[in-house]
C-alpha atoms as a PDB file:
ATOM      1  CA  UNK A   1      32.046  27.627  -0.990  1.00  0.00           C
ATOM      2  CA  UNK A   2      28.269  28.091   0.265  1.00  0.00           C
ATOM      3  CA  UNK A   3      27.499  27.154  -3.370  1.00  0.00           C
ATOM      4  CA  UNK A   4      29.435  24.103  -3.392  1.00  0.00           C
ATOM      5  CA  UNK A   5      27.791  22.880  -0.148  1.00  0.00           C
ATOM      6  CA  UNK A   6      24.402  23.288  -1.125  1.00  0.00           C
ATOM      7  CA  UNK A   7      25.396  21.341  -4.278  1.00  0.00           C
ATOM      8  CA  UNK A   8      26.670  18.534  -2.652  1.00  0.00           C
ATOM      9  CA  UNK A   9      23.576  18.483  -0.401  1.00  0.00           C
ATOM     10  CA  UNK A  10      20.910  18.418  -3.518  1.00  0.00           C
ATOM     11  CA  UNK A  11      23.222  15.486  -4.659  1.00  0.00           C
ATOM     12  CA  UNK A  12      22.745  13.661  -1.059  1.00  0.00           C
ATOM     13  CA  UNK A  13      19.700  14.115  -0.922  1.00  0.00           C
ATOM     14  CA  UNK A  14      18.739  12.362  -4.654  1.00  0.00           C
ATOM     15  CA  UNK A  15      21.030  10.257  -3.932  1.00  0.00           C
ATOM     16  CA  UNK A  16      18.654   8.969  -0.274  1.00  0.00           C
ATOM     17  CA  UNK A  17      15.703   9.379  -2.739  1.00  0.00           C
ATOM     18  CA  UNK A  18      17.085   6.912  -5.527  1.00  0.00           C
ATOM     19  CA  UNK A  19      17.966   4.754  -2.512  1.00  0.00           C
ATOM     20  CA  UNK A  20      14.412   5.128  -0.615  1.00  0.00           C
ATOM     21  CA  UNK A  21      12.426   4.079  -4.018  1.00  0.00           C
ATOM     22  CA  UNK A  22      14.844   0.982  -4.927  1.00  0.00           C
ATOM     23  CA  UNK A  23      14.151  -0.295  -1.662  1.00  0.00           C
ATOM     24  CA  UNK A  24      10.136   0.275  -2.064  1.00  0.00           C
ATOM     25  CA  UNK A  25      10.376  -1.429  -5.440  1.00  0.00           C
ATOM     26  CA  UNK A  26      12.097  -4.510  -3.483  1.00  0.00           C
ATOM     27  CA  UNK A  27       9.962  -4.434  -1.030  1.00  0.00           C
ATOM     28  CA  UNK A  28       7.042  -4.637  -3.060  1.00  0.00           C
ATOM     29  CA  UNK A  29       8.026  -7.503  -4.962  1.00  0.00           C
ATOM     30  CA  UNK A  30       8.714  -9.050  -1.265  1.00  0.00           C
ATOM     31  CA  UNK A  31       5.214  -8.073  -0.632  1.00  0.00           C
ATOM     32  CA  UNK A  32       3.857  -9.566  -3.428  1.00  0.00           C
ATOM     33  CA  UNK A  33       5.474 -12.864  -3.347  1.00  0.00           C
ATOM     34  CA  UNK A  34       4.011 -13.415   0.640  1.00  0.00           C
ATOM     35  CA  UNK A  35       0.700 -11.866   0.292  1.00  0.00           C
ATOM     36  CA  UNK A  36      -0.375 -12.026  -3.175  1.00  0.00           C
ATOM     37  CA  UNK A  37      -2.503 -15.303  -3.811  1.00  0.00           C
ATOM     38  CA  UNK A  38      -1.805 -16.385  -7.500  1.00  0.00           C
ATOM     39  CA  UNK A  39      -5.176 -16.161  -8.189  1.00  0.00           C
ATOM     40  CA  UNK A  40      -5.511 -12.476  -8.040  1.00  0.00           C
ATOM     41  CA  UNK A  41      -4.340 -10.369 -10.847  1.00  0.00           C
ATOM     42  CA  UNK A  42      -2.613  -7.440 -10.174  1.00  0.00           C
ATOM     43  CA  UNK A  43      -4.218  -4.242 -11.397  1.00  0.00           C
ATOM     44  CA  UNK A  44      -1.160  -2.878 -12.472  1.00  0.00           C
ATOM     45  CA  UNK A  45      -0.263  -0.072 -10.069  1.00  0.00           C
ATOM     46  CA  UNK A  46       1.932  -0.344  -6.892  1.00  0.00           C
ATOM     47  CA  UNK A  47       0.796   2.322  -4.601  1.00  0.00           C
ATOM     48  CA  UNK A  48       3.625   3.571  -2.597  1.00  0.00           C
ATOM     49  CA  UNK A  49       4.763   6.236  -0.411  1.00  0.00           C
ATOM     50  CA  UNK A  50       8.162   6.871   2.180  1.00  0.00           C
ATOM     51  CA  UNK A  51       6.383   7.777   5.861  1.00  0.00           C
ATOM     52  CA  UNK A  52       9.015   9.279   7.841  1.00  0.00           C
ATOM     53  CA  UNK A  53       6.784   8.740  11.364  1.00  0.00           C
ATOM     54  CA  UNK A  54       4.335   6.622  12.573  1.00  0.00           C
ATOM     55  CA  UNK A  55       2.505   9.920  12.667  1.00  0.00           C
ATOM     56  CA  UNK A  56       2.297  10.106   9.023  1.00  0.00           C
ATOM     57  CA  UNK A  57      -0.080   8.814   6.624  1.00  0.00           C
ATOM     58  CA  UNK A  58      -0.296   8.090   3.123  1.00  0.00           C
ATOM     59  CA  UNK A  59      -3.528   8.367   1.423  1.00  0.00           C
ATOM     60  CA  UNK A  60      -3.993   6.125  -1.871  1.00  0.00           C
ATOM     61  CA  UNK A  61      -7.420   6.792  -4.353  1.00  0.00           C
ATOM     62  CA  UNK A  62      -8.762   3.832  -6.538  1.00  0.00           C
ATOM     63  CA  UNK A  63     -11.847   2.345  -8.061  1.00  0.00           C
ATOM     64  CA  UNK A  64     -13.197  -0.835  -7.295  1.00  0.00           C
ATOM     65  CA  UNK A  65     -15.533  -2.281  -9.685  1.00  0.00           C
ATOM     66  CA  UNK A  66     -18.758  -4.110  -9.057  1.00  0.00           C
ATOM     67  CA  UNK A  67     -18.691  -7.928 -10.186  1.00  0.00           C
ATOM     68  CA  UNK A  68     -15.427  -8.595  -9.283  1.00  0.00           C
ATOM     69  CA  UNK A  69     -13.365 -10.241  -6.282  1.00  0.00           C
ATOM     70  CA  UNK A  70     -10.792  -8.126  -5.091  1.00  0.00           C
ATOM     71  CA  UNK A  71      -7.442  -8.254  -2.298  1.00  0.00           C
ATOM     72  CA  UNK A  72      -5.698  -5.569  -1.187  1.00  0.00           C
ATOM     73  CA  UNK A  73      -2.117  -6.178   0.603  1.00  0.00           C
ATOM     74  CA  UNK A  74      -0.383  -4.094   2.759  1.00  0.00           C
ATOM     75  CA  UNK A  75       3.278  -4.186   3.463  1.00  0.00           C
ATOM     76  CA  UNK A  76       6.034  -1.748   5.198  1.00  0.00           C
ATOM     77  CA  UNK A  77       9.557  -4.376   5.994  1.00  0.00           C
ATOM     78  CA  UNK A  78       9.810  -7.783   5.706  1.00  0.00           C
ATOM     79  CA  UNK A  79       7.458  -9.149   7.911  1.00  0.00           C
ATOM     80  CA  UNK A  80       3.625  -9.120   8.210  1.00  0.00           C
ATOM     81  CA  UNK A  81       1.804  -6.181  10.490  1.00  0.00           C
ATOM     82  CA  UNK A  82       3.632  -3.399  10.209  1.00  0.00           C
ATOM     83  CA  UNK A  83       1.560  -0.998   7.951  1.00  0.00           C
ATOM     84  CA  UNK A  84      -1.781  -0.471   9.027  1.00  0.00           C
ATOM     85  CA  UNK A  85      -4.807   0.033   6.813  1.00  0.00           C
ATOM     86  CA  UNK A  86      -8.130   1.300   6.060  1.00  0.00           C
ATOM     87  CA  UNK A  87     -10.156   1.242   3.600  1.00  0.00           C
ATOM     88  CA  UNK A  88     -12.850   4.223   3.119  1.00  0.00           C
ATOM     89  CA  UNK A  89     -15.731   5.459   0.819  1.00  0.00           C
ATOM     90  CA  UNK A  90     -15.878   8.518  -0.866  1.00  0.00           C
ATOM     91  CA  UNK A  91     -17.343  10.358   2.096  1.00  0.00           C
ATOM     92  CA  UNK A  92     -14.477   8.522   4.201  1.00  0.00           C
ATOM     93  CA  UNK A  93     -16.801   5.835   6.171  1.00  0.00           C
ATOM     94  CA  UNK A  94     -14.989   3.217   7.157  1.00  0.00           C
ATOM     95  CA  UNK A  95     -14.999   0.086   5.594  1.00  0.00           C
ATOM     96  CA  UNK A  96     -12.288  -2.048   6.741  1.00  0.00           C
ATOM     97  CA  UNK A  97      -9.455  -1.125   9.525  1.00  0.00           C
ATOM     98  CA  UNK A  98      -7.023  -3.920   9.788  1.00  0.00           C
ATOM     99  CA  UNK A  99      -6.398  -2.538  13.128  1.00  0.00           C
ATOM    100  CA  UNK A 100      -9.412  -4.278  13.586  1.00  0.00           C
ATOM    101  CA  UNK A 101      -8.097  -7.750  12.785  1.00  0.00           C
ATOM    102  CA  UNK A 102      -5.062  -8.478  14.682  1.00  0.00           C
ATOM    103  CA  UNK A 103      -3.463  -5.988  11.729  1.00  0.00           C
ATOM    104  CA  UNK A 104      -3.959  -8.480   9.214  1.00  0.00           C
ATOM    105  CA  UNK A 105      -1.439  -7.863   6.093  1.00  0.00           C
ATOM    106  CA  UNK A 106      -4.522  -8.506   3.650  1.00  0.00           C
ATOM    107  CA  UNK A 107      -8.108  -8.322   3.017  1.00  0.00           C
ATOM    108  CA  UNK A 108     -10.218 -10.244   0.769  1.00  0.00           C
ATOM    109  CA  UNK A 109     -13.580  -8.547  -0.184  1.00  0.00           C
ATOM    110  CA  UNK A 110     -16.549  -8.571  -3.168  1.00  0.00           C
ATOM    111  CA  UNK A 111     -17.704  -5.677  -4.625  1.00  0.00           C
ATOM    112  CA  UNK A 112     -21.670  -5.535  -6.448  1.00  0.00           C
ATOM    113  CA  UNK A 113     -21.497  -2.189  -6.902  1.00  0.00           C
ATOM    114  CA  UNK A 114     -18.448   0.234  -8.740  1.00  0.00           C
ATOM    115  CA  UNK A 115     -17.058   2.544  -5.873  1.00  0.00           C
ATOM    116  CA  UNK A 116     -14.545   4.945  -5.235  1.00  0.00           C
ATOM    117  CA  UNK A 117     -12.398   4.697  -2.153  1.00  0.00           C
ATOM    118  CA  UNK A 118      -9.480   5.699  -0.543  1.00  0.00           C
ATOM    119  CA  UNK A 119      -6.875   3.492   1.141  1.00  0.00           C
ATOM    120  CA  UNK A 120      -4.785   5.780   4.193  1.00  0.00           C
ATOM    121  CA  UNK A 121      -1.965   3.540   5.501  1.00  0.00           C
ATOM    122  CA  UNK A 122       0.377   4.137   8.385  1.00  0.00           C
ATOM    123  CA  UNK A 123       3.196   2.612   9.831  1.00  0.00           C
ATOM    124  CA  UNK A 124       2.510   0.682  13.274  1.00  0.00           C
ATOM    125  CA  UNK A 125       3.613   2.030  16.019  1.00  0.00           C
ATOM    126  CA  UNK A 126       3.901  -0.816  18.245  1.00  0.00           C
ATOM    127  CA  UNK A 127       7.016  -2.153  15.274  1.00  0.00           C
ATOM    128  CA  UNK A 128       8.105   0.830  14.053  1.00  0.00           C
ATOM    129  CA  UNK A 129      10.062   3.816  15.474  1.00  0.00           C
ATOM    130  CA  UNK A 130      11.570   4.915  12.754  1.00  0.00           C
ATOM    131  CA  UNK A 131      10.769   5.384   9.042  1.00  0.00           C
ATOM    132  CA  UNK A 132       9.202   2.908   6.602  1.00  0.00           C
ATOM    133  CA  UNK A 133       8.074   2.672   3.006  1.00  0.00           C
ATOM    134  CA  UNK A 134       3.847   1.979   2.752  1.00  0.00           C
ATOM    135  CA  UNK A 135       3.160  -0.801   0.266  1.00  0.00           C
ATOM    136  CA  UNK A 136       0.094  -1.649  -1.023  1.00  0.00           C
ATOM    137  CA  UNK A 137      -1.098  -3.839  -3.721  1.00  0.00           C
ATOM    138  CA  UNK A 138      -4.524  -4.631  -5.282  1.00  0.00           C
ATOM    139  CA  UNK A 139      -5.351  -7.391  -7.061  1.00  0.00           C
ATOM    140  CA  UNK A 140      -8.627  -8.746  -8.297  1.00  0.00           C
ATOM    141  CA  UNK A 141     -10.250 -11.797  -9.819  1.00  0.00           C
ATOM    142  CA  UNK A 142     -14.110 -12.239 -11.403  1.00  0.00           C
ATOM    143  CA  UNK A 143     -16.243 -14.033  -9.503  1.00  0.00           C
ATOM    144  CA  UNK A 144     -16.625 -17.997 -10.751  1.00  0.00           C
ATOM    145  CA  UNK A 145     -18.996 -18.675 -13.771  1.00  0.00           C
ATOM    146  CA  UNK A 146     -18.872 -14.874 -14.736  1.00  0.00           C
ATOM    147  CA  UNK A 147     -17.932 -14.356 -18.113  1.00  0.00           C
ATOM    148  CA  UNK A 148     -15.872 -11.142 -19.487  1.00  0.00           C
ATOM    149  CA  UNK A 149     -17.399  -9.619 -22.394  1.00  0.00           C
END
């Protein structure tokens, strides 16, 4: 009987999972649509992680590459502010906080120089009690009159 329970509970529980990552792949798409200028290509990765708190943080690594424009939106639900970001170096200065701007749902930034960083993102706990999936998107675009070669 014990055997059967804990069966049925590993099934649950895949089960939420399947569930939880559907929903980030809709949301995403959401996200994309409202925040994601035209003019921006994606880089090809959706960055995405299921915070159970507003405790909780999920921490994201990428490369940004000199020479090019780049945005990077943030989305938890269907409406703007609710997943808070920041953008760090290598070393983990800050860079950007959108905490900083009225939690703005995007920033729009130029890079001269290649750099790693590190994106942590957090549910806002002024809109959300409960648990949330962290979107975040990256696109970029070359500066005008640069040529690829």
């Amino acid at each position: 009987m014990q055997k059967f329970i804990q069966t049925i509970s590993l099934f649950a529980s895949l089960a939420l999972f399947h569930t939880a990552i559907a929903q980030c792949d809709s949301m995403a798409a959401a996200c994309a649509k409202r925040n994601m200028d035209p003019s921006f290509i994606s880089d090809g990765q959706q960055y995405r992680a299921l915070l159970v708190n507003a405790d909780e943080t999920a921490e994201f690594h990428t490369t940004f590459y000199g020479g090019a424009i780049y945005r990077i939106v943030a989305c938890s639900g269907t409406t703007d502010g609710n997943l808070l970001f920041t953008v760090l170096d290598s070393q983990r200065n800050v860079i950007f906080s959108s905490s900083n701007y009225q939690n703005a749902p995007y920033w729009d930034f130029q890079i001269k120089n290649t750099m790693d960083c590190i994106i942590d993102a957090q549910l806002n706990p002024s809109t959300n009690s409960g648990s949330g999936c962290a979107v975040i998107l990256i696109g970029f675009k070359q500066q005008s009159g640069q040529n690829i070669q």
